[in-house]
Protein backbone atom coordinates (compact mmCIF):
# COMPACT_ATOMS: atom_id res chain seq x y z
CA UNK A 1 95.79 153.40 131.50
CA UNK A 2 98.36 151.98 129.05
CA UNK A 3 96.54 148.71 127.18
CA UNK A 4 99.00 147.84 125.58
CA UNK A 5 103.34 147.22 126.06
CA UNK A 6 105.20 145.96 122.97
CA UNK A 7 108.10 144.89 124.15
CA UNK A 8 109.76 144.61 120.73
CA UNK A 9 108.90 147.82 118.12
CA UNK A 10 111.05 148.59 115.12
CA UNK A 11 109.13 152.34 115.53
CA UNK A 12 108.03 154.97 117.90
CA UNK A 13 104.82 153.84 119.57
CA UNK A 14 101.54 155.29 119.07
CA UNK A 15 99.61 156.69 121.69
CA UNK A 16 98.25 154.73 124.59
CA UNK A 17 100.80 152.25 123.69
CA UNK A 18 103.83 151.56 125.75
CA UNK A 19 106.94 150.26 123.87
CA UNK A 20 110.54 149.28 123.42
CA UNK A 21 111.74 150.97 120.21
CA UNK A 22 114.65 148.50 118.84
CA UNK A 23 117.96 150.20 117.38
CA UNK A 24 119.14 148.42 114.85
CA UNK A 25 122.13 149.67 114.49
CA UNK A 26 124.65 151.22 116.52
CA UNK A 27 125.88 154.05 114.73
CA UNK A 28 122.40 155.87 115.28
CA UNK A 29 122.25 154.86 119.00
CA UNK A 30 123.50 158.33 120.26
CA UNK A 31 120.84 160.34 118.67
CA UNK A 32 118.06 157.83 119.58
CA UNK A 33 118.67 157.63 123.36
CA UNK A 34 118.64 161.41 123.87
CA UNK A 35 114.91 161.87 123.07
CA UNK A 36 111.68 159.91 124.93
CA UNK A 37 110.85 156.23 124.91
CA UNK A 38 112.64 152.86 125.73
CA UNK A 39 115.25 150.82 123.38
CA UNK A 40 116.74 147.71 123.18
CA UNK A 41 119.97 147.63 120.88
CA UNK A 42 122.04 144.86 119.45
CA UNK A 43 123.25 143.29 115.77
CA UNK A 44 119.78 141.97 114.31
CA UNK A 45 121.20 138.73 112.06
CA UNK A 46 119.86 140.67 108.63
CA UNK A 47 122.14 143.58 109.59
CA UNK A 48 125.27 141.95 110.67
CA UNK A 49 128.08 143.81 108.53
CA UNK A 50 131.05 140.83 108.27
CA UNK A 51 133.79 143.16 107.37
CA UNK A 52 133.12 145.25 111.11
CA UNK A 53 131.07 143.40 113.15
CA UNK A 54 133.12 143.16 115.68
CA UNK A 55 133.72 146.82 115.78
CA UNK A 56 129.57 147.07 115.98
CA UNK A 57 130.10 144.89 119.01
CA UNK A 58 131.97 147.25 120.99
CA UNK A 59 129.81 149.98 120.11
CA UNK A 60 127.11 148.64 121.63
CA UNK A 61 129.38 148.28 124.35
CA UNK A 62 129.23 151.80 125.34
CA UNK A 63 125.65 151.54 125.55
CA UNK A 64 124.21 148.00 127.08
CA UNK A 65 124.13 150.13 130.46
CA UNK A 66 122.39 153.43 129.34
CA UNK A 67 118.81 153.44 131.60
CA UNK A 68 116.64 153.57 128.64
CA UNK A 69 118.11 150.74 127.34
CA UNK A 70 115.73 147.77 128.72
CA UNK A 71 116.84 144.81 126.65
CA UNK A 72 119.69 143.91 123.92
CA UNK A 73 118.51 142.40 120.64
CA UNK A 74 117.24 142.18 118.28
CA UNK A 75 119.31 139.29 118.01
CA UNK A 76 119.65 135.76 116.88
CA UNK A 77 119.71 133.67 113.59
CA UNK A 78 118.05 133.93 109.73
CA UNK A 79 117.98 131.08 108.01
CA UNK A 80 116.10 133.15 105.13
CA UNK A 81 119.52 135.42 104.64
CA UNK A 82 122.49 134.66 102.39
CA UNK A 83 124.65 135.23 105.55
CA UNK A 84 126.86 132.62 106.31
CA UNK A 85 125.02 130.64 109.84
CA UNK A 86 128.23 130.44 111.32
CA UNK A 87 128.69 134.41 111.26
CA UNK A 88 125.59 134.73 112.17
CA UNK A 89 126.19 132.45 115.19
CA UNK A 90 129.33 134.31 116.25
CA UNK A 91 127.76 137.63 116.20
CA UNK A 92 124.38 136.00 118.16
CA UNK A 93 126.59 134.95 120.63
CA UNK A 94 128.58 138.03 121.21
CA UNK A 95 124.85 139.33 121.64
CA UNK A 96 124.01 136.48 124.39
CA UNK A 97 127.57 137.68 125.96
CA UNK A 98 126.22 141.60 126.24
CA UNK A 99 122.47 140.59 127.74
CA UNK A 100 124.81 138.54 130.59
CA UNK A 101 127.10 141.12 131.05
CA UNK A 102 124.30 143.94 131.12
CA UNK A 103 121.95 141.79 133.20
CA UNK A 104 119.32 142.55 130.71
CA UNK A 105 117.08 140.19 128.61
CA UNK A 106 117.68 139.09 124.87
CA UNK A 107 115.53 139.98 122.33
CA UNK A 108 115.66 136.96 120.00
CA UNK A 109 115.38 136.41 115.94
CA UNK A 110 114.74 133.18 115.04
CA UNK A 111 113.46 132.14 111.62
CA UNK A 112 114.02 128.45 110.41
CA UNK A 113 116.26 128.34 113.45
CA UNK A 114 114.99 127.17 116.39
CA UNK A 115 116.51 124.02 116.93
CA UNK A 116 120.12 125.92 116.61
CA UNK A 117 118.92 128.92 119.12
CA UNK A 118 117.99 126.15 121.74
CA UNK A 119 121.56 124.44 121.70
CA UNK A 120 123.01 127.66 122.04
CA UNK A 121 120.79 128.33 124.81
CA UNK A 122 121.68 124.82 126.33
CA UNK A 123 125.12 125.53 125.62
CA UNK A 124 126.07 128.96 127.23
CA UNK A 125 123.52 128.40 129.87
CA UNK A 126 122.34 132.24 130.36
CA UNK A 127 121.40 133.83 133.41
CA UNK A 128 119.20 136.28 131.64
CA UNK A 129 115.96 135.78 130.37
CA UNK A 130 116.01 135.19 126.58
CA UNK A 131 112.77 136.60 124.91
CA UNK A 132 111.78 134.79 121.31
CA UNK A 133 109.45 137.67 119.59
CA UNK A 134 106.68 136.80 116.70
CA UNK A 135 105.96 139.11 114.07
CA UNK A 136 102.59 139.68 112.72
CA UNK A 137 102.14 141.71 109.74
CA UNK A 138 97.77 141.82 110.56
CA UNK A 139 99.09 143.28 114.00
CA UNK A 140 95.28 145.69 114.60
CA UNK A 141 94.59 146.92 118.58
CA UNK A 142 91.34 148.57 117.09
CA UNK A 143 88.23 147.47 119.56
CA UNK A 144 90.59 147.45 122.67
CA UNK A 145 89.75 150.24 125.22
């Protein structure tokens, strides 16, 4: 029996846990997908590179269908970073564009942003579900059987 699924890890589970490993970037995606486990990949809005983000974009491309790819994000918008909102928005939305295209769900980032994520959302009107993930720095499964 699996207790737990984390739907959003930035590392390989531990055992007796079931989770989606995120790829943060898309040169490494290659590698990753050729051993175990489950991913989601996309442009988390810390990592966005401005000179060649688009060029990051198709990358992921050629892998938003791969089967062990369950979900595209990390994705969304920082208001903590010195990145410009605006290319953050761009590149968030070119995410939104890969999760519809895919037919998988998005993986959002949202800190101080909320209010901005949900006019996208009303805006572009996905199909796919959009999936807003916490982060808990305390995170402890000890006790659960």
């Amino acid at each position: 029996m699996i207790p737990f699924i984390d739907i959003h890890s930035h590392h390989q589970p531990s055992e007796g846990i079931l989770a989606i490993q995120n790829i943060l970037n898309p040169d490494v995606a290659a590698p990753l997908l050729e051993k175990e486990g489950l991913y989601s990949i996309g442009i988390h809005p810390r990592h966005i590179h401005p000179d060649h983000w688009l060029d990051d974009v198709t990358t992921l491309k050629e892998y938003i269908h791969h089967p062990k790819v369950l979900a595209i994000g990390e994705a969304g918008l920082d208001g903590l970073t010195d990145l410009p909102l605006s290319l953050q928005e761009d590149v968030f939305i070119a995410m939104v564009q890969l999760s519809e295209e895919a037919k998988k769900p998005l993986i959002i980032h949202s800190v101080r942003t909320h209010h901005e994520i949900s006019i996208i959302h009303r805006n572009l009107k996905p199909a796919q579900p959009w999936i807003l993930h916490g982060f808990n720095v305390k995170y402890n499964c000890e006790g659960y059987d």
